[in-house]
Structures are given as structure tokens and as C-alpha cells.
Protein backbone atom coordinates (compact mmCIF):
# COMPACT_ATOMS: atom_id res chain seq x y z
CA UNK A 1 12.09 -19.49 -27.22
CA UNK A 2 12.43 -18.25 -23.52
CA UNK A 3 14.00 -19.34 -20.40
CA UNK A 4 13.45 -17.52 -17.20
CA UNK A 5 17.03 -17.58 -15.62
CA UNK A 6 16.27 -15.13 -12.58
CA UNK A 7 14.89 -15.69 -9.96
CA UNK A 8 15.37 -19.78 -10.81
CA UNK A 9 13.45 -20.97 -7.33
CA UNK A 10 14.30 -20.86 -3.72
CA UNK A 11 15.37 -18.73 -1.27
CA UNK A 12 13.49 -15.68 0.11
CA UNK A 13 13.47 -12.01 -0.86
CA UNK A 14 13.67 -8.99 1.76
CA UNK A 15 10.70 -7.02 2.38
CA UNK A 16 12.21 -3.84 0.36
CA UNK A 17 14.74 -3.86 -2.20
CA UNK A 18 15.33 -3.77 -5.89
CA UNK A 19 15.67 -7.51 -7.19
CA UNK A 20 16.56 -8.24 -10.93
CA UNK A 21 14.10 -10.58 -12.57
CA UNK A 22 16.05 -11.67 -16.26
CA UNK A 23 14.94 -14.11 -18.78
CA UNK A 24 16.65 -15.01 -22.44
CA UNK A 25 14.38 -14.78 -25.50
CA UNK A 26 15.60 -15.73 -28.88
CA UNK A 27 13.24 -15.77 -32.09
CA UNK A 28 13.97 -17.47 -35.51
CA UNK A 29 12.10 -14.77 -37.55
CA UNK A 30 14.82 -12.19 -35.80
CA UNK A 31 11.96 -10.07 -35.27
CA UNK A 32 11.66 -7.81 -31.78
CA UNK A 33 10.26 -9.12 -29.08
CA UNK A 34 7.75 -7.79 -26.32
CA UNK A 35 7.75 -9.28 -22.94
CA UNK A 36 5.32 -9.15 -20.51
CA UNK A 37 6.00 -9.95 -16.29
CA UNK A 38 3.37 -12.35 -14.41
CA UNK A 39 3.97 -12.45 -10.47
CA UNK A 40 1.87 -15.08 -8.66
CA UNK A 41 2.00 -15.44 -4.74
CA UNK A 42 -0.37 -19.08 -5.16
CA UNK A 43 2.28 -21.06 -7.02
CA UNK A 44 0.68 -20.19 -10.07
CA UNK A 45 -3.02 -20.65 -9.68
CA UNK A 46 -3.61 -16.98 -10.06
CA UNK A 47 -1.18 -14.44 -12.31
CA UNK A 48 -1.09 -10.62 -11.85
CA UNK A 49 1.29 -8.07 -14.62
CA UNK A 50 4.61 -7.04 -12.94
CA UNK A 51 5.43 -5.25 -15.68
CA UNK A 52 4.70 -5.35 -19.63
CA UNK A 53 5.59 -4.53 -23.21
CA UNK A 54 9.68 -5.06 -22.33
CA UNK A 55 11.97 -4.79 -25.16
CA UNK A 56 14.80 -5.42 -22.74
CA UNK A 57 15.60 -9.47 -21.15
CA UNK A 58 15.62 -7.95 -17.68
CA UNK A 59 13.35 -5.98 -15.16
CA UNK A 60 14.30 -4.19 -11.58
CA UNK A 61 11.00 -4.71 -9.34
CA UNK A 62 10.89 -3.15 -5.62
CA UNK A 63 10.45 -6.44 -3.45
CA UNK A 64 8.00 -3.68 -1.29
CA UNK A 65 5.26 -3.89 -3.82
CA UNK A 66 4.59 -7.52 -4.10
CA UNK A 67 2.32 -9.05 -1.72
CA UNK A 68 3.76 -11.35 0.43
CA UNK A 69 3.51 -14.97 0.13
CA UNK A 70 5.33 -18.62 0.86
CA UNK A 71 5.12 -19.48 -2.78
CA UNK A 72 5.86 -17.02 -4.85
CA UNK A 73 6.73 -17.16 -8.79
CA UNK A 74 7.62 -15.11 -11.57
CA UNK A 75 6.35 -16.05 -15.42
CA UNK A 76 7.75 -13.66 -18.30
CA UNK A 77 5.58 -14.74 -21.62
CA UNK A 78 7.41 -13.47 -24.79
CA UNK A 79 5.72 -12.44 -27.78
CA UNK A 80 6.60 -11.87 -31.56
CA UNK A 81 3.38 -10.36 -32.71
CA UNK A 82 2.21 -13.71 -33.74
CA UNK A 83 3.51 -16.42 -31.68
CA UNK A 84 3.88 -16.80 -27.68
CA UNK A 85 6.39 -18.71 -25.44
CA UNK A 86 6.59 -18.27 -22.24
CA UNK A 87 8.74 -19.73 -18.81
CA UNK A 88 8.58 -19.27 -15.25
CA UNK A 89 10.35 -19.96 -12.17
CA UNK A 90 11.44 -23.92 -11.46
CA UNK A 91 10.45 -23.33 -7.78
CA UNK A 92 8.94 -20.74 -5.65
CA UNK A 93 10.33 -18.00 -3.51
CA UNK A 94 9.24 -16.61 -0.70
CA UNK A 95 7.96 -12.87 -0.17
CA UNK A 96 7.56 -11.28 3.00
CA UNK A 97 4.25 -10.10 4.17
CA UNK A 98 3.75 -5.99 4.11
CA UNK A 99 2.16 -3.92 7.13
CA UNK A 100 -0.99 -2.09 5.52
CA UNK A 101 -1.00 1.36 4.01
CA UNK A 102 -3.10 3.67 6.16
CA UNK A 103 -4.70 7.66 5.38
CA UNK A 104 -6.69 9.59 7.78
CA UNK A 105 -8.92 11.23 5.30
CA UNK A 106 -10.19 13.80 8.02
CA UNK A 107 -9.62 15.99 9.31
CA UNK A 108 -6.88 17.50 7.52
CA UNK A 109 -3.76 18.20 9.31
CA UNK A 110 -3.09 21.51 10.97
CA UNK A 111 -7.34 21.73 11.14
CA UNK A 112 -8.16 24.12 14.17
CA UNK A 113 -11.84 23.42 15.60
CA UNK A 114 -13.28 25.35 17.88
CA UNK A 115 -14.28 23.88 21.46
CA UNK A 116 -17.84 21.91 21.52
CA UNK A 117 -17.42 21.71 17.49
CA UNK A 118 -17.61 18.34 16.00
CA UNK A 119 -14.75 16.24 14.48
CA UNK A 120 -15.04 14.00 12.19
CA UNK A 121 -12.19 11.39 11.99
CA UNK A 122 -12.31 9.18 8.83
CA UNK A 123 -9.86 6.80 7.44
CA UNK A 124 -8.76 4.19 4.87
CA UNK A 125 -6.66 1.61 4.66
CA UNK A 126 -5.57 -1.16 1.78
CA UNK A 127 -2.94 -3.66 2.04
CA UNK A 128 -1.01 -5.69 -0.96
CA UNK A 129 -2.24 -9.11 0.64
CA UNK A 130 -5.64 -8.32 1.79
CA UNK A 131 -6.72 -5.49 -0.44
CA UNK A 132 -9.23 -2.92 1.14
CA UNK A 133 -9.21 -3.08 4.68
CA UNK A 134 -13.19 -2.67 5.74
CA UNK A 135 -13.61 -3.86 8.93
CA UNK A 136 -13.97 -1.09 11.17
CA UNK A 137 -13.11 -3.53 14.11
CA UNK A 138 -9.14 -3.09 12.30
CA UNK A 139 -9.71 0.51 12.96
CA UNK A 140 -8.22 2.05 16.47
CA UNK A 141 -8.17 5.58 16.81
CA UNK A 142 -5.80 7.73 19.49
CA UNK A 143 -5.19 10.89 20.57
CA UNK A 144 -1.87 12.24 22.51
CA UNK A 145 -4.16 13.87 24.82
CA UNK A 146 -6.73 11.46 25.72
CA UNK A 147 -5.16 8.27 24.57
CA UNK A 148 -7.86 5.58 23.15
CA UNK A 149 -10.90 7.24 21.14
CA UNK A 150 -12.71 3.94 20.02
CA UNK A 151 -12.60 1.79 16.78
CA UNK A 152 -14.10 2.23 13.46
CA UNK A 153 -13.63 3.88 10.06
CA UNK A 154 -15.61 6.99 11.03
CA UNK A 155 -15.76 8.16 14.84
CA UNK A 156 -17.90 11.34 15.24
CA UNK A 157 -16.82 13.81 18.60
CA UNK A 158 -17.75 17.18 20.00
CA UNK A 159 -16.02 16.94 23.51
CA UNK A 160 -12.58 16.86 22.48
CA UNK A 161 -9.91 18.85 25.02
CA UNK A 162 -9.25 21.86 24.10
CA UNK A 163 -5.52 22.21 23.44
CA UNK A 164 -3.12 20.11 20.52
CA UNK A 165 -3.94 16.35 19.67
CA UNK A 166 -2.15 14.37 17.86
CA UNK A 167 -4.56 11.99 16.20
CA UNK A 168 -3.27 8.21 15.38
CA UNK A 169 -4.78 6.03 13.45
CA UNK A 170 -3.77 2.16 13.35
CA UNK A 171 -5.01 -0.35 11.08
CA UNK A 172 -4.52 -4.10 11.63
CA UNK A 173 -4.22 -6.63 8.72
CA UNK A 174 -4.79 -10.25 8.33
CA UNK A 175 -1.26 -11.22 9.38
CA UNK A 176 -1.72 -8.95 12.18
CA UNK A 177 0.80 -6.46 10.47
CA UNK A 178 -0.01 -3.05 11.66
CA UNK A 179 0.00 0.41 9.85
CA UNK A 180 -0.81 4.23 10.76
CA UNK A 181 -1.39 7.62 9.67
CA UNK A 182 -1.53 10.30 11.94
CA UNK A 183 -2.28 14.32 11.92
CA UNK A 184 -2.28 16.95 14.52
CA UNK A 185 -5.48 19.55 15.42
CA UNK A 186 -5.90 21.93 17.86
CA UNK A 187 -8.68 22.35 19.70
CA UNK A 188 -9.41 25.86 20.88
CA UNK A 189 -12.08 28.51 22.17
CA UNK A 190 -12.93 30.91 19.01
CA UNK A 191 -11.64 34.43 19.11
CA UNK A 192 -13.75 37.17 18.92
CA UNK A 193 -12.49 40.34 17.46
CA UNK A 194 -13.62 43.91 18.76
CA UNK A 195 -15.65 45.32 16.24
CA UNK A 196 -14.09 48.72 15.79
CA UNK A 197 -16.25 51.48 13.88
CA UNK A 198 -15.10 54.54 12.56
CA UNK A 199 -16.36 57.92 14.26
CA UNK A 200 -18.67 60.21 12.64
């Protein structure tokens, strides 16, 4: 037998935050139980693990990695080895939306490039509602020193200014939550050594 006491229905969740989901399991056989955590953020047309094989009756989840969602619900199904029971929440929550998580995947930071070289500026971006981001319209690229570069996942130059850019990149998700990653370059004219050789 199970009842999910926590969360019961209702109310809304912050963004961030640990929350404690609890449940009470009881079994004839006095056997142990395993429990295993269902989040759904469809009132329960689609389930996805929170967290399984609990011995304990309660679990601390970080509201910042659930994807957001108006009607959200928490199912814990309890197991003996043999036999299942399972509960869920009487009514549904809500979850707020997250911005999307963003990575410039080149070039690294610090790179230094020499004047006239190319650049190649890549990124990625995923986000808990929308999952991969790959429209490279969602893509805007910026530098400190020459403010909008374009749009797109990959953006090829060999005309940057020479001097220290820091490169932005901002992703836009379906709920028109926004993310970024950014690094800094420096853009300079190579240095030549003299080449010194030793006298006979």
C-alpha cells in the first residue's frame, strides 16, 4: 500500500529550490521496499524517473531540473519484488519554465588568432522543456567590439578587429526564455621573433 502525501496538489513551486516529495508505503509480507519517482509536466499522459530504487519514504529534488509546466504531477510506484502499488498527486502543481542551457563550443576561451585568420564560432544549446535547441534562427551571436555578428549555430569570420572580443552567444527558447555562454579572444598581428644564430 502507498499514499503519496507530498506534494498533495496545488500551488506552484519556485524555479530553484530543494522541495521534499514523501509518500507512506506499508507491505503485509514486511519485506523492504524499493520506490521509484515518476514526474509528469502533461497531467500524466507522459511519465519520466525523478529518481529510483529508494529505500527511504522521502526524496529532496532541485525544483531547477524539472521542466516547467501548468500541470505538473508526481507518481512514486512501490515495489516488493513481486507486487506493485503505486499513488500520485490528487491535483497538479505548477513548475516554472527554465531559460535554456547554452555552450560556445569554439573557440575556446583565452584563444589568440592572428589578424586575417579565421574563427570559427560554434555553439549548442538544450533546454528542459524543448530539448535540443536546433534552429539556428535561436542563435544570435555578439561581440564587445563590433556588437551583432549574425545568427546561426556556426558563423565562419576572417575580418575580425584586431584587439579583445568578448564573444556572446544567446539562445532563445520556445517560451522566449533566453540563455548565453560567452568567451573572450584576442585578435592580434603574429609576432615574429629575430632569428639569432650563433657566430662561427
Amino acid at each position: 500500500q502507498v499514499t503519496l502525501t507530498t506534494p498533495s496538489g496545488g500551488g506552484s513551486w519556485s524555479a530553484s529550490g530543494t522541495y521534499t516529495v514523501a509518500w507512506q508505503a506499508s507491505d503485509a509480507d514486511g519485506g523492504t521496499l524499493y520506490s521509484n519517482l515518476l514526474y509528469s509536466r502533461d497531467n500524466g499522459a507522459t511519465w519520466n524517473p525523478a529518481a529510483v530504487n529508494l529505500t527511504a519514504t522521502q526524496y529532496g529534488i532541485n525544483a531547477a531540473l524539472l521542466a516547467g509546466s501548468a500541470q505538473a504531477l508526481f507518481r512514486v510506484e512501490v515495489s516488493d519484488g513481486l507486487n506493485t502499488a503505486a499513488d500520485q498527486s490528487d491535483a497538479a502543481f505548477t513548475v516554472p519554465a527554465k531559460a535554456p542551457l547554452v555552450w560556445i563550443t569554439g573557440p575556446e576561451d583565452g584563444a589568440m588568432v592572428d589578424v586575417g585568420a579565421q574563427v570559427v564560432l560554434q555553439g549548442m544549446a538544450t533546454d528542459l522543456e524543448d530539448g535540443p535547441i536546433t534552429d539556428g534562427t535561436r542563435f544570435r551571436w555578439t561581440s564587445s567590439l563590433e556588437g551583432e555578428l549574425g545568427t546561426g549555430r556556426t558563423l565562419f569570420f576572417e575580418d575580425l578587429l584586431p584587439g579583445r572580443h568578448t564573444i556572446t552567444l544567446t539562445v532563445t527558447d520556445g517560451q522566449r526564455f533566453e540563455g548565453s555562454d560567452r568567451v573572450t579572444i584576442f585578435i592580434g598581428y603574429p609576432i615574429y621573433l629575430p632569428l639569432v644564430t650563433k657566430a662561427p
